[in-house]
N, C-alpha and C. Protein backbone atom coordinates (compact mmCIF):
# COMPACT_ATOMS: atom_id res chain seq x y z
N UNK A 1 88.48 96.55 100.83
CA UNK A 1 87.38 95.63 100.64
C UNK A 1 87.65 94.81 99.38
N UNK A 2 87.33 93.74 99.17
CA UNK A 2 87.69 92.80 98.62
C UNK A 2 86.14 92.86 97.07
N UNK A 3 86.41 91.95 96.23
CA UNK A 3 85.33 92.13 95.15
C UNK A 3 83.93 91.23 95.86
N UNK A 4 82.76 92.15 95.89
CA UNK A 4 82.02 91.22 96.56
C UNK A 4 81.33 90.63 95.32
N UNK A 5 81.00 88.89 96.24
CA UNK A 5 80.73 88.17 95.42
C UNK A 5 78.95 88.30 95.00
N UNK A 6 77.96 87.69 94.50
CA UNK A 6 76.90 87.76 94.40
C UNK A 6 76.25 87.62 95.62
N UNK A 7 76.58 86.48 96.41
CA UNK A 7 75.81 86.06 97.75
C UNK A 7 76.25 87.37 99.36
N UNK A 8 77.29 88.24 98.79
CA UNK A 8 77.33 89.56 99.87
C UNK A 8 76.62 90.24 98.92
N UNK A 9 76.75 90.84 97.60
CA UNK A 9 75.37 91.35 96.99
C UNK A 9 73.86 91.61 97.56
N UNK A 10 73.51 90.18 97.21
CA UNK A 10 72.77 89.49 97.62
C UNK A 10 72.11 90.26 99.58
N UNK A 11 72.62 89.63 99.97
CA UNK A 11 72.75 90.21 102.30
C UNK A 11 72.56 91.59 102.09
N UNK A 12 73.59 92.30 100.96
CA UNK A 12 73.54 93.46 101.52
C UNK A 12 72.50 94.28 100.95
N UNK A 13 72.02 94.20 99.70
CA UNK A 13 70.57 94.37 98.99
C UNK A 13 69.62 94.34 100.21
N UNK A 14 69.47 92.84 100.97
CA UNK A 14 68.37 92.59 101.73
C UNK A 14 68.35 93.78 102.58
N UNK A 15 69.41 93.54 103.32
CA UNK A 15 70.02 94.48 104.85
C UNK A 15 69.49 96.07 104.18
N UNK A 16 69.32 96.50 103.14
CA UNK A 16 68.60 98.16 103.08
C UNK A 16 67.81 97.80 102.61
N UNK A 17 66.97 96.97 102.62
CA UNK A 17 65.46 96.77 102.45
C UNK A 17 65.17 96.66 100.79
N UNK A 18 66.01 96.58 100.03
CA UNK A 18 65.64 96.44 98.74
C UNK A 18 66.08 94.90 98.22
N UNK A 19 65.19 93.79 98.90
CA UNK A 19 65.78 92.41 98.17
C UNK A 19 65.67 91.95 96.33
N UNK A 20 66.72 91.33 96.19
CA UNK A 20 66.70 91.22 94.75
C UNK A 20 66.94 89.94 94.56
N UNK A 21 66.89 88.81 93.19
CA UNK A 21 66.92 87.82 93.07
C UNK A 21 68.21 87.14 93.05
N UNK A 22 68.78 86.41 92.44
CA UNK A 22 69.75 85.48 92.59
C UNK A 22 70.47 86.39 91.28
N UNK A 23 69.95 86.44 90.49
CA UNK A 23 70.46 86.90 88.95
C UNK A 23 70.53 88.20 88.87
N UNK A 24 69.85 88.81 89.67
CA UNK A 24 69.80 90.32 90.04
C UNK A 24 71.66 90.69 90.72
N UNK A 25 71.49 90.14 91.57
CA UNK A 25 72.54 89.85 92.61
C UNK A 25 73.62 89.78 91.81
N UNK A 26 74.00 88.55 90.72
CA UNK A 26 75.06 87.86 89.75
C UNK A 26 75.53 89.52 88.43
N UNK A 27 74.23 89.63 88.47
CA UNK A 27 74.47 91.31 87.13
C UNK A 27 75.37 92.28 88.08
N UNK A 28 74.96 92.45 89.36
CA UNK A 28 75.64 93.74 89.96
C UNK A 28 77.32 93.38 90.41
N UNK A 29 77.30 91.84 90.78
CA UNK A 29 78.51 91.71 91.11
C UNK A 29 79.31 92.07 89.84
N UNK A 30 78.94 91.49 89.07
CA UNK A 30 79.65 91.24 87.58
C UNK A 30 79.99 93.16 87.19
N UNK A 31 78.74 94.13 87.23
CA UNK A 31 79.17 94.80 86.86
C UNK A 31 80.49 96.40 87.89
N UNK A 32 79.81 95.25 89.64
CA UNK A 32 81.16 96.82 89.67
C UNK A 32 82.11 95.95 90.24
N UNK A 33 82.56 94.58 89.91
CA UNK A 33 83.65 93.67 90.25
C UNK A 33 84.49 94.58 89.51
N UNK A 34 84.99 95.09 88.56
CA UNK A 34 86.15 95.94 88.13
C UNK A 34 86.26 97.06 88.76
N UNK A 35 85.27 97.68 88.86
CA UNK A 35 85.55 98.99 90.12
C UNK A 35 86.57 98.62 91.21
N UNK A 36 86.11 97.34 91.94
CA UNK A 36 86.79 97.25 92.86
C UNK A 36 88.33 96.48 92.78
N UNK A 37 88.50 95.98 91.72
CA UNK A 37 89.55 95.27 91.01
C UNK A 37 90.36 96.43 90.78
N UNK A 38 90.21 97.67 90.22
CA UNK A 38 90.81 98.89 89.79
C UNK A 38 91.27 99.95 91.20
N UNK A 39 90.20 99.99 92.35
CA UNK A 39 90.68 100.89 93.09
C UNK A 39 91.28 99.80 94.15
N UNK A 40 91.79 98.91 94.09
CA UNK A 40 92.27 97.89 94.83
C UNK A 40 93.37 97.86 95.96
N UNK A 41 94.20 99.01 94.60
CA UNK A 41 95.91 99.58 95.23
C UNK A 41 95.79 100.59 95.95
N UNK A 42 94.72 100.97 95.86
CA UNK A 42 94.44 102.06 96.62
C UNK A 42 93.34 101.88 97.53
N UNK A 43 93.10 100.65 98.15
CA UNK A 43 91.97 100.40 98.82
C UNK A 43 92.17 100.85 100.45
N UNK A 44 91.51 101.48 100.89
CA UNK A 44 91.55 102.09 102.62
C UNK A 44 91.74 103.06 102.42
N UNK A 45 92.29 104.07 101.35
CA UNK A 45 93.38 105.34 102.04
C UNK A 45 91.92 106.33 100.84
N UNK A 46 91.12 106.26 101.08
CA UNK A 46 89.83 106.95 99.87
C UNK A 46 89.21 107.40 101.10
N UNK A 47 88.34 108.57 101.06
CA UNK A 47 87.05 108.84 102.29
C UNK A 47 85.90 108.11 101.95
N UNK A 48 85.72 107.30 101.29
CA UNK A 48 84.26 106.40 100.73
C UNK A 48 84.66 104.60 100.49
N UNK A 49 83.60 104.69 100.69
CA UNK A 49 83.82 102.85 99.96
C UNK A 49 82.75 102.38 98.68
N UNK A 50 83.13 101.37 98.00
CA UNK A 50 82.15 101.29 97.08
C UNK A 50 81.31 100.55 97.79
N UNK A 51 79.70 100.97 97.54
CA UNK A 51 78.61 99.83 98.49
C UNK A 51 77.22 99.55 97.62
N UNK A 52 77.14 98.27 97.54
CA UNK A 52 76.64 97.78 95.96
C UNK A 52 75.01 98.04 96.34
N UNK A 53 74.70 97.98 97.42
CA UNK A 53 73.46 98.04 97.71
C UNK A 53 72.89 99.25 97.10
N UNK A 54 73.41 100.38 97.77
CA UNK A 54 73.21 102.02 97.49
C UNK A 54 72.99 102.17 95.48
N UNK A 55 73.40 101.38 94.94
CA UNK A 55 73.15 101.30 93.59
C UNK A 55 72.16 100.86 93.15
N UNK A 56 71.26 99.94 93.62
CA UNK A 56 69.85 99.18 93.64
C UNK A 56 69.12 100.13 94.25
N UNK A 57 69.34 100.52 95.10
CA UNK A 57 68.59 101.48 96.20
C UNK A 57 68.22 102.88 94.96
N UNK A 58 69.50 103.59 94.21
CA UNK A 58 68.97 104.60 93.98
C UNK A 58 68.25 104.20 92.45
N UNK A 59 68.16 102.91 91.96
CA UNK A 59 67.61 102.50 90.76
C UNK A 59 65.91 102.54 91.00
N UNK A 60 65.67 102.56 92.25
CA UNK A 60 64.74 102.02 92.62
C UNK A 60 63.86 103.03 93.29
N UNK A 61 64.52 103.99 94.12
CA UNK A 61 63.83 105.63 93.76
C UNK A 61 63.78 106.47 92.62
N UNK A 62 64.47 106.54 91.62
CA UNK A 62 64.81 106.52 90.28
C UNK A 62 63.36 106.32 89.57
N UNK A 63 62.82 104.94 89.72
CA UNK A 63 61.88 104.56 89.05
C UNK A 63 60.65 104.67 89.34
N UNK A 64 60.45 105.18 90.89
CA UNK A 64 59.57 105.23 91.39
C UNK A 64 58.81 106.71 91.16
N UNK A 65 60.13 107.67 90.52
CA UNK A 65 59.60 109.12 90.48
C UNK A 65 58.27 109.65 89.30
C-alpha cells in the first residue's frame, strides 16, 4: 500500500462512520506517512496492514469512556 494521501484519509474515516474534517484528515496523513514510508520494503509479506481510519476510530472510543 502506498502513503495515503489526506483525501483516502479523508473516504476512509467516512467509510467507518467516523467523518473528520479536511485538517483532521491532513494531521493523520502527515503523521503515519512515515510508517508507511518505513515498512515500504517490506510491504505485502506482514499479516496486517496499516489502516488510518482504525486510529480515529479508537481515539474516539477512547474519549467517549
Amino acid at each position: 500500500m502506498t502513503r495515503p494521501s489526506p483525501k483516502d484519509i479523508k473516504a476512509m474515516a467516512e467509510t467507518s462512520g467516523v467523518p473528520v474534517e479536511a485538517n483532521v484528515a491532513e494531521r493523520i496523513a502527515n503523521s503515519i506517512g512515515p510508517a508507511f514510508e518505513g515498512f515500504s520494503a517490506i510491504a505485502g509479506t506482514l499479516p496486517f496492514d496499516l489502516e488510518p481510519a482504525s486510529f480515529l476510530l479508537a481515539q474516539v472510543l477512547e474519549a467517549g469512556k
